[in-house]
Protein backbone atom coordinates (compact mmCIF):
# COMPACT_ATOMS: atom_id res chain seq x y z
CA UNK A 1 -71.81 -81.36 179.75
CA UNK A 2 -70.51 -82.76 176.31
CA UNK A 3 -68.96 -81.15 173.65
CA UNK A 4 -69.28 -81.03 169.65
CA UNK A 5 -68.00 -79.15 167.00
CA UNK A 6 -69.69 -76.18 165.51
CA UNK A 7 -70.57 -76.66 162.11
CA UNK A 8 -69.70 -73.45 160.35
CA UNK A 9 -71.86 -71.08 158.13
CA UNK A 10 -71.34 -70.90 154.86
CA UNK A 11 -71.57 -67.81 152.48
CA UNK A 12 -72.33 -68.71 148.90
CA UNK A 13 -71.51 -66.38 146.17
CA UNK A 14 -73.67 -67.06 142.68
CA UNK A 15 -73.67 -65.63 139.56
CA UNK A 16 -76.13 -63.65 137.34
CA UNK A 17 -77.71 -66.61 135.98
CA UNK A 18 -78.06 -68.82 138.40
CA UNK A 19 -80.92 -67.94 141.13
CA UNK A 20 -80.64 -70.13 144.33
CA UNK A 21 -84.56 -69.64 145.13
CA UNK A 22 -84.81 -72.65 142.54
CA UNK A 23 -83.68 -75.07 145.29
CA UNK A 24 -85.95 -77.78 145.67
CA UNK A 25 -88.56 -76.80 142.84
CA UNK A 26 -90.14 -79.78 140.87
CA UNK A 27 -88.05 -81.29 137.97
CA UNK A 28 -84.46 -78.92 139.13
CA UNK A 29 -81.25 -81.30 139.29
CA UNK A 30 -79.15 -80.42 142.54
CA UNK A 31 -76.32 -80.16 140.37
CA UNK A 32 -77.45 -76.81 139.00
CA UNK A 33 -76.65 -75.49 142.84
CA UNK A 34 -72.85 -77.06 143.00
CA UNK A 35 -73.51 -79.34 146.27
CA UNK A 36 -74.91 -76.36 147.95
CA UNK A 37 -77.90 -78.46 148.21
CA UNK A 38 -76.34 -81.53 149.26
CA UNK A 39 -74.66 -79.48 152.04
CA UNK A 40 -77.92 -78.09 153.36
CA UNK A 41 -79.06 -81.91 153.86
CA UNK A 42 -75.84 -82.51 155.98
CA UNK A 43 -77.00 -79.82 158.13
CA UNK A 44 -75.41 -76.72 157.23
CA UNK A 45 -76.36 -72.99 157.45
CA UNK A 46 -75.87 -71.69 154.09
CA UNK A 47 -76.17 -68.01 153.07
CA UNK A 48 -76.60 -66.91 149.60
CA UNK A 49 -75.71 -63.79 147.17
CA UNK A 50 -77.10 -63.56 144.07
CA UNK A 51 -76.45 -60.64 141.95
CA UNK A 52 -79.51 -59.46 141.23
CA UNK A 53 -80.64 -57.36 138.04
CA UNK A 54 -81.35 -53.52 139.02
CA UNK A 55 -84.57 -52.50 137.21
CA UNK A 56 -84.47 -48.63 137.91
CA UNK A 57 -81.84 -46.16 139.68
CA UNK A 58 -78.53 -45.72 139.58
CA UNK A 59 -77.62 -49.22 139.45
CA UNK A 60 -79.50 -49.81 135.83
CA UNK A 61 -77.71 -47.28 134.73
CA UNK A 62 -74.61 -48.64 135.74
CA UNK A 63 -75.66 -52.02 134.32
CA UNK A 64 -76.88 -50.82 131.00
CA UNK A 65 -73.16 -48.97 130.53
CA UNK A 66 -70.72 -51.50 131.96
CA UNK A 67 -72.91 -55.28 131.85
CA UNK A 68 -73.53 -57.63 134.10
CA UNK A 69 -69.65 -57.44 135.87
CA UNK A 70 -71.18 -54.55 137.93
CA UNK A 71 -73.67 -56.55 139.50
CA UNK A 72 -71.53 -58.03 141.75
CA UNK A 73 -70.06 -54.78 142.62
CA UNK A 74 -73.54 -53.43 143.30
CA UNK A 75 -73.83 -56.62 145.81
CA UNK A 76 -70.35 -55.71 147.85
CA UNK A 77 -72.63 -54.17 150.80
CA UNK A 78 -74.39 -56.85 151.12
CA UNK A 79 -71.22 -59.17 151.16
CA UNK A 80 -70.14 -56.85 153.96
CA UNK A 81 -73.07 -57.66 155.97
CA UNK A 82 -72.96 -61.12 155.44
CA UNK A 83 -69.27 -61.58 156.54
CA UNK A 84 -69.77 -59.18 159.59
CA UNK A 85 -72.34 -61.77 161.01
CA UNK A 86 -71.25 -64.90 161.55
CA UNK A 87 -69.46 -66.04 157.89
CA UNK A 88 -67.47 -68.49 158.31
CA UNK A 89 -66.54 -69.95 154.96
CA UNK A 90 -66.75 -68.34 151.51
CA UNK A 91 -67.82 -70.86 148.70
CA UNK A 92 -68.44 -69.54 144.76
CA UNK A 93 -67.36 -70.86 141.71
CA UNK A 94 -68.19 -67.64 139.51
CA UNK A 95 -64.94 -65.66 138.63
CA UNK A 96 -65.98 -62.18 139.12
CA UNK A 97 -66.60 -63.31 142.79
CA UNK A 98 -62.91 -65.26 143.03
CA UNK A 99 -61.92 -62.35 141.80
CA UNK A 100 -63.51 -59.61 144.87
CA UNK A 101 -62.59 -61.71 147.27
CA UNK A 102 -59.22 -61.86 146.00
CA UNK A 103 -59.11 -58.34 146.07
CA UNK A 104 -60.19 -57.87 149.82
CA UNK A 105 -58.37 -60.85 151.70
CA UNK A 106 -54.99 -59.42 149.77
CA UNK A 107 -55.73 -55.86 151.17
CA UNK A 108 -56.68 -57.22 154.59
CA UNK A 109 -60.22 -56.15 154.58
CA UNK A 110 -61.10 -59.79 155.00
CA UNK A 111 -59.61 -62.84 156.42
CA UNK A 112 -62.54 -65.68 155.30
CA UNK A 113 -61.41 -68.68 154.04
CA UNK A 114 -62.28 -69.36 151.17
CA UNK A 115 -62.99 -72.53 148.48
CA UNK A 116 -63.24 -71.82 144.61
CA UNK A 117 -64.65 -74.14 142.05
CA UNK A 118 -62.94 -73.50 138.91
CA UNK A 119 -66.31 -75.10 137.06
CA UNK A 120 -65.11 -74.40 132.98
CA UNK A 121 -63.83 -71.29 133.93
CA UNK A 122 -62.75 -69.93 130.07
CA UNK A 123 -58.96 -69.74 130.89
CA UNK A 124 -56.28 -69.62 128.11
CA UNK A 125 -53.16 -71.48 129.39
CA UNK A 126 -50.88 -70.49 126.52
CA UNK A 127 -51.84 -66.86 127.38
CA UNK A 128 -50.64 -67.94 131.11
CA UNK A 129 -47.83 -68.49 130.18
CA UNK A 130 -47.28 -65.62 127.80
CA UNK A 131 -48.98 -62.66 129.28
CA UNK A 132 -47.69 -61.42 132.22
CA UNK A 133 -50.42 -59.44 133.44
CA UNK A 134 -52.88 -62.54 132.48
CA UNK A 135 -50.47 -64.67 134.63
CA UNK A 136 -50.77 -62.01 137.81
CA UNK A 137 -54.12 -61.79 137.48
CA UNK A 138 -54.57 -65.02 138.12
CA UNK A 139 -51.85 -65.42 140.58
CA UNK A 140 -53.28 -63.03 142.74
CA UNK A 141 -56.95 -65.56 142.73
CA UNK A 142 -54.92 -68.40 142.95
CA UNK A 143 -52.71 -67.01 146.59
CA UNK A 144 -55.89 -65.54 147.97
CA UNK A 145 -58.23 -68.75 147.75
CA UNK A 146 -57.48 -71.56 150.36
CA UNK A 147 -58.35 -74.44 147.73
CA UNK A 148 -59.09 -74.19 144.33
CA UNK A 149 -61.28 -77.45 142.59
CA UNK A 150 -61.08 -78.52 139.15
CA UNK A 151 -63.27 -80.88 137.47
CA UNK A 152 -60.48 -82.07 135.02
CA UNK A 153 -56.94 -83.92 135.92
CA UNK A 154 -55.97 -81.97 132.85
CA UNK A 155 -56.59 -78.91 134.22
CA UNK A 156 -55.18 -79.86 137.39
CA UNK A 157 -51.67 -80.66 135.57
CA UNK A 158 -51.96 -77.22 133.50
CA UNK A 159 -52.55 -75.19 136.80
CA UNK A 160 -49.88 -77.04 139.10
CA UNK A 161 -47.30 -76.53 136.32
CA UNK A 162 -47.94 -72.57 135.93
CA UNK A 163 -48.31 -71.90 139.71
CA UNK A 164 -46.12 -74.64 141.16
CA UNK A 165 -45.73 -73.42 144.36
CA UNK A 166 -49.22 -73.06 145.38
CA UNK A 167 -49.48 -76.78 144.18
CA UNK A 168 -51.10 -77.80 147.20
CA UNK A 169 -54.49 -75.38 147.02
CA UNK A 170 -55.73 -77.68 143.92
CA UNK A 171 -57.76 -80.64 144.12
CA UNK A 172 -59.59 -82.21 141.52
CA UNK A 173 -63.45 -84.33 141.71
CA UNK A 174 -65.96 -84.61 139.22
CA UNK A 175 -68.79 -83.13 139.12
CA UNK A 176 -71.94 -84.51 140.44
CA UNK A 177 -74.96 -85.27 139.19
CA UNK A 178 -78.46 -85.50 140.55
CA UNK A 179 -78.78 -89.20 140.41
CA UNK A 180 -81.77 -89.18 142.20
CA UNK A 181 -84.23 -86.90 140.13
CA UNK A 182 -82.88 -88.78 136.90
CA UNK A 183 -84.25 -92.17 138.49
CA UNK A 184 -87.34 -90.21 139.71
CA UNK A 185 -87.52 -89.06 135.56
CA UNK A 186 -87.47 -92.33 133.93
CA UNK A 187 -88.65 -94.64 136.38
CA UNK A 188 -91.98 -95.08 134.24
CA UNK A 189 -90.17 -95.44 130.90
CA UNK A 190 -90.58 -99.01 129.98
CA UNK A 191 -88.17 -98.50 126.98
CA UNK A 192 -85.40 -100.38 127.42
CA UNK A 193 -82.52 -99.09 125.75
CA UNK A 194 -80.83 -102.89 125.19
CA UNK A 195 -83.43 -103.21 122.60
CA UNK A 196 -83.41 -100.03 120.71
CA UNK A 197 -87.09 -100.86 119.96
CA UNK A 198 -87.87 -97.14 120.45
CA UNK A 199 -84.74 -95.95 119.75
CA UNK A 200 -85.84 -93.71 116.45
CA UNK A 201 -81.77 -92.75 116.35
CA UNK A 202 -78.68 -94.56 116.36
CA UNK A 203 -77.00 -91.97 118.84
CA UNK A 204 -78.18 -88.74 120.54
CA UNK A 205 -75.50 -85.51 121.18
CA UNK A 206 -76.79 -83.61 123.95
CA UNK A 207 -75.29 -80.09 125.21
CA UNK A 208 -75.21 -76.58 125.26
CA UNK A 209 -71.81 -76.02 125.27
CA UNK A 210 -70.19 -74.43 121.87
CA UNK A 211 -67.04 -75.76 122.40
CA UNK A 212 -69.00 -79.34 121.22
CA UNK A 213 -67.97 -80.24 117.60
CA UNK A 214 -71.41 -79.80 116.88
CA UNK A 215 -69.97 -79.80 112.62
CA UNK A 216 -69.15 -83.52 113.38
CA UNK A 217 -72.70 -84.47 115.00
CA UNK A 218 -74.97 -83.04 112.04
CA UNK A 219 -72.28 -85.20 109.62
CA UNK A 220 -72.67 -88.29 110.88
CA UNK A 221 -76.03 -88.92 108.43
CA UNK A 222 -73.05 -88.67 105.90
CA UNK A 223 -71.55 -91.55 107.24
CA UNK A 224 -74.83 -93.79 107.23
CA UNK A 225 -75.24 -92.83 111.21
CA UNK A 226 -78.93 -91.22 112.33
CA UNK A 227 -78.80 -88.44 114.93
CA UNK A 228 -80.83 -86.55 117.39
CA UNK A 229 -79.52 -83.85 118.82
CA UNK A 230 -81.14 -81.86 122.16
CA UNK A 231 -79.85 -78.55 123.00
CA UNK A 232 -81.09 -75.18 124.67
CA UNK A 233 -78.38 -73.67 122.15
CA UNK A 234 -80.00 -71.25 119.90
CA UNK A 235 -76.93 -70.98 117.66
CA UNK A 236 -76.94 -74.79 117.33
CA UNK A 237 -80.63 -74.23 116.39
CA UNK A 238 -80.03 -71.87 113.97
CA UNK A 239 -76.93 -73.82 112.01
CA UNK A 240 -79.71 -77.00 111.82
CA UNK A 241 -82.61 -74.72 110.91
CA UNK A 242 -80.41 -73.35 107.74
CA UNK A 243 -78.59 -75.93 106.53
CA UNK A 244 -80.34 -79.11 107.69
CA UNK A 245 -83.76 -79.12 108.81
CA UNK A 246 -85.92 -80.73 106.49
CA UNK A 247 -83.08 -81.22 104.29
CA UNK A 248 -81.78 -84.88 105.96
CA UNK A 249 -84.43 -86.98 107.13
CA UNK A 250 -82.17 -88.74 109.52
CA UNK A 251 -81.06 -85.51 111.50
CA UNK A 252 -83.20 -83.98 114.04
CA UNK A 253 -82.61 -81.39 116.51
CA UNK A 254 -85.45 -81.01 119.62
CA UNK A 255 -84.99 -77.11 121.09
CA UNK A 256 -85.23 -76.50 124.53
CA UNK A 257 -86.75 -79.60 126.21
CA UNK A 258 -87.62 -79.85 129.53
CA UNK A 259 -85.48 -82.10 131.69
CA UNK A 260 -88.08 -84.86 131.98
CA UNK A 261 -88.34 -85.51 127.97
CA UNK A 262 -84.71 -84.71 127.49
CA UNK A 263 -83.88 -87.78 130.04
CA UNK A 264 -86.66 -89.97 127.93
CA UNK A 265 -85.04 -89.30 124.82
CA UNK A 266 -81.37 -90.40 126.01
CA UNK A 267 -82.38 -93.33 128.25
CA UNK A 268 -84.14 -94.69 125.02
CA UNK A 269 -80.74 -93.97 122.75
CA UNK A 270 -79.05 -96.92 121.89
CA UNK A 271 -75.61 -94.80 122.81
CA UNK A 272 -74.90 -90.54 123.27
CA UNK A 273 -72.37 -89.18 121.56
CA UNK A 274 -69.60 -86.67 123.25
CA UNK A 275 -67.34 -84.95 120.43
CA UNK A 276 -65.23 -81.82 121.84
CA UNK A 277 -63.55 -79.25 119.02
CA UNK A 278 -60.04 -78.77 120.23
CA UNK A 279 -59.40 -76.65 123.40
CA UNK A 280 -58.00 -76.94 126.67
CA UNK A 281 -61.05 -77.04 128.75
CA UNK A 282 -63.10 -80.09 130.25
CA UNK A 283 -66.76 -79.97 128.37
CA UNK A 284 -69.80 -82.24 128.94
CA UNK A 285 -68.56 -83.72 132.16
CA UNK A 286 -72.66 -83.63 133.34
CA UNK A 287 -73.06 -85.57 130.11
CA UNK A 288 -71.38 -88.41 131.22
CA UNK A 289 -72.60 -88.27 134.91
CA UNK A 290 -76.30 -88.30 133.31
CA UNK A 291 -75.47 -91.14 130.76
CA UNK A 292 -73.88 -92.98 134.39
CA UNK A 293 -77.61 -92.57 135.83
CA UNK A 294 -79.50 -93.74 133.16
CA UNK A 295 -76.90 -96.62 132.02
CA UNK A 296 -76.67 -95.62 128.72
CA UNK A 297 -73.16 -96.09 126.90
CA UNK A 298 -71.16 -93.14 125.71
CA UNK A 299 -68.78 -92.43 122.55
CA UNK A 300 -66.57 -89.81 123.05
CA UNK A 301 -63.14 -88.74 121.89
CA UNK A 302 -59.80 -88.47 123.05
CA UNK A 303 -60.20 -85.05 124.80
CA UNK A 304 -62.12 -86.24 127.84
CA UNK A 305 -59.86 -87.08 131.59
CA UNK A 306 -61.46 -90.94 131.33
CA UNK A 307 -59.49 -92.69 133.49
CA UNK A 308 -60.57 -89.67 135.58
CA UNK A 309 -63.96 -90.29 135.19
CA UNK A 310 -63.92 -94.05 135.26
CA UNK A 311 -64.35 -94.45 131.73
CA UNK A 312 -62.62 -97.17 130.01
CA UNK A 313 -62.91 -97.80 126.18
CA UNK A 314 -64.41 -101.13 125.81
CA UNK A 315 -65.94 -101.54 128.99
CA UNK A 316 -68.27 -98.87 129.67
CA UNK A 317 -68.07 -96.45 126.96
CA UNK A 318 -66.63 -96.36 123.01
CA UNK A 319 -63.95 -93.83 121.94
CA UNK A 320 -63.05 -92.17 118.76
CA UNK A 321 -60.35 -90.02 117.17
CA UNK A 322 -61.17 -86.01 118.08
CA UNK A 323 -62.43 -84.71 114.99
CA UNK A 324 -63.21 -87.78 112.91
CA UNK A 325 -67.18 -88.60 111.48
CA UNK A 326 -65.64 -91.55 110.21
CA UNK A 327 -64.08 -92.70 113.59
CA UNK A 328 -66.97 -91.81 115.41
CA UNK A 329 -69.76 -93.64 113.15
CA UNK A 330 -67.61 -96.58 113.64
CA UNK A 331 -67.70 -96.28 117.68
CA UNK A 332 -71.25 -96.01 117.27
CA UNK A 333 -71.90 -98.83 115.04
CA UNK A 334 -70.12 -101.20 117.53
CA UNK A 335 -72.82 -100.05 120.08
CA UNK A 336 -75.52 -100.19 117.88
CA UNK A 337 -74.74 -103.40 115.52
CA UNK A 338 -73.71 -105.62 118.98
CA UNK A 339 -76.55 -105.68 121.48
CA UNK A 340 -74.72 -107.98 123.84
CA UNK A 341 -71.73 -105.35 123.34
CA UNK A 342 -74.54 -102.70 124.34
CA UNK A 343 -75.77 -104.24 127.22
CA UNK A 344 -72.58 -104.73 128.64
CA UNK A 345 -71.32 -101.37 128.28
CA UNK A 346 -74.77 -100.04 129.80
CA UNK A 347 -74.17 -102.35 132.61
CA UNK A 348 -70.72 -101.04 133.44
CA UNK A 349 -71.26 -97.60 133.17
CA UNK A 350 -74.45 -97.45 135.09
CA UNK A 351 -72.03 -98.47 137.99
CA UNK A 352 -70.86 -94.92 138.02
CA UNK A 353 -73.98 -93.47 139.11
CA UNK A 354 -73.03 -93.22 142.70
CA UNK A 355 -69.40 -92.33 142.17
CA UNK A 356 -70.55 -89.61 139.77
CA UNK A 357 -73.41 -88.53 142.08
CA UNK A 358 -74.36 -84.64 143.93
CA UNK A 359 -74.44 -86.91 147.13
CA UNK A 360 -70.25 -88.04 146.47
CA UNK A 361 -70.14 -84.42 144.91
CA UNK A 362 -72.00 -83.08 148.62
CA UNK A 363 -69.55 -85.10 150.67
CA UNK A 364 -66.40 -83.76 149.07
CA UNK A 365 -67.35 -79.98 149.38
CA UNK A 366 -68.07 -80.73 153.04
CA UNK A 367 -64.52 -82.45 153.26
CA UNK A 368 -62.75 -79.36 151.71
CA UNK A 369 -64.50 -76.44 153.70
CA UNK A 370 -63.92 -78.29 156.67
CA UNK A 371 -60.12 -78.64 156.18
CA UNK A 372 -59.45 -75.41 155.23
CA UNK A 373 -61.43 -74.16 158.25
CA UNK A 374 -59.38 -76.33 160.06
CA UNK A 375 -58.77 -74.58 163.56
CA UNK A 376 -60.99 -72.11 163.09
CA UNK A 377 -64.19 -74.68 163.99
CA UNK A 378 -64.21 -74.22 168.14
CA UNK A 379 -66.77 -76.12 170.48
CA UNK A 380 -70.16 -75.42 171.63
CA UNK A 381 -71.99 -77.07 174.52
CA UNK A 382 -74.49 -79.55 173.72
């Protein structure tokens, strides 16, 4: 009788916000679930914890005083249970949960491995290297998690250089995007986006993020450049509603789209802009995995990792100084005024589709859990 490996079970920790019961409902990108998805088509068991709300009791009461952090305290039986039966590997890439785990492996309780995706985790690096409990706090995360992903080469150089000797734990991969459902979304557009014929705006800046220079996207009318933007940001909303809407006929924000029209209105922009205020954290990666799938060019500034990425100024995307309408209605009007230029760059970055893709995204979580298993992974009888 033949052997083969056992594939192991995999515990993963969620936050607050994100519900895994959405898997596999109509119109949700896989990359919401952070190749837990992806790893469930491989063949894997996967558990789930999701800190759920408490809507009477002692734990509302809790919540109501302290916030959502005492959620995932409220869960720690239920993490007990789960790692009692059969756990194998611990997967989350929420902080509070780094952070618990942490806590137990470094008092023995537990002895899990575990894999942390540092997914624009908020993390001050000059207060790393300035704050000493800051710097332990982390430190104790860091020793206590058998790899550690990052999403930015930046960040990876930031994080080797403050905890140098645990070097090794980080890797870095983009993130993934659901290549498939963004096909699925558009594949009955007939737009093309070489012609700009229904292109009603010369770029589109998409994002929820506030650390976008959302100031330089509502300028750009100033600099003879029309702009759509499409956020679920209700702060964005609010800065357009009072101080632009109605006001500049070649501005226009859309609120809270649903993924279907949101992909319509960027496969039919002639280019989407990127533009980052200044900080050390990696924003709108998704961005330029969606503009990959649906081969539309990109301007961005200096901030993003783009040799990282694959991007490469010219080729398949336009670049601008960080900070500067000027330099970035220029990058757009090379896109816009050059429809040879245009198809070419939509050509080349479409090519990153796969690269950039939840299945690419899938196969690299599976690599990771199963080296830091390593050992650990025995035999069963087929």
């Amino acid at each position: 009788m033949g052997k083969r490996p056992v594939r192991p079970r995999i515990l993963m920790l969620w936050s607050a916000q994100r519900d895994p019961k959405l898997w596999g409902t109509p119109n949700t990108p896989s990359n919401m679930f952070w190749g837990g998805a992806e790893l469930v088509a491989l063949g894997y068991e996967i558990d789930s914890i999701y800190p759920r709300a408490r809507e009477k009791g002692v734990g509302r009461i809790l919540q109501r005083l302290l916030g959502s952090r005492v959620l995932y305290l409220l869960s720690l039986a239920e993490f007990a249970g789960r790692i009692r039966f059969g756990t194998t590997v611990l997967y989350t890439y929420v902080q509070n949960w780094a952070l618990i785990i942490a806590i137990l492996k470094w008092s023995g309780l537990i002895r899990t491995p575990s894999f942390l995706s540092l997914l624009g985790a908020d993390v001050d690096f000059n207060r790393l290297n300035q704050d000493r409990l800051y710097f332990m706090y982390w430190k104790l995360i860091i020793t206590q998690m058998d790899r550690v992903h990052l999403i930015s080469r930046h960040e990876l150089q930031k994080w080797t250089s403050i905890y140098y000797e645990h070097r090794e734990k980080f890797v870095f991969h983009p993130t993934g995007v659901d290549s498939k459902l963004y096909a699925e979304l558009t594949a009955n557009d007939t737009t093309a986006n070489d012609t700009y014929e229904a292109a009603d705006f010369d770029t589109v800046a998409v994002g929820n993020d506030p650390m976008r220079d959302w100031n330089l996207a509502f300028s750009l009318p100033d600099q003879g450049v029309s702009a759509l933007i499409l956020t679920q940001n209700s702060q964005v909303k609010s800065l357009y509603d009072a101080k632009y809407k109605d006001k500049v006929q070649s501005l226009k924000l859309l609120f809270n789209l649903t993924l279907a029209d949101s992909a319509a209105q960027m496969k039919r922009a002639p280019c989407i802009l990127l533009a980052t205020q200044q900080n050390e954290r990696f924003s709108g990666s998704t961005t330029v995995g969606v503009a990959a799938c649906l081969g539309v060019p990109l301007v961005l500034d200096e901030s993003y990792d783009l040799a990282a990425y694959g991007l490469v100024p010219g080729e398949n995307c336009e670049h601008f100084e960080r900070g500067n309408p000027e330099s970035a209605a220029a990058a757009i009007y090379r896109i816009v005024r050059n429809r040879d230029y245009a198809r070419k760059l939509s050509k080349n970055i479409h090519a990153l589709a796969d690269p950039l893709s939840m299945t690419r995204y899938g196969q690299f979580i599976e690599e990771q859990l199963l080296q830091i298993i390593g050992p650990r992974l025995g035999t069963e009888a087929l």
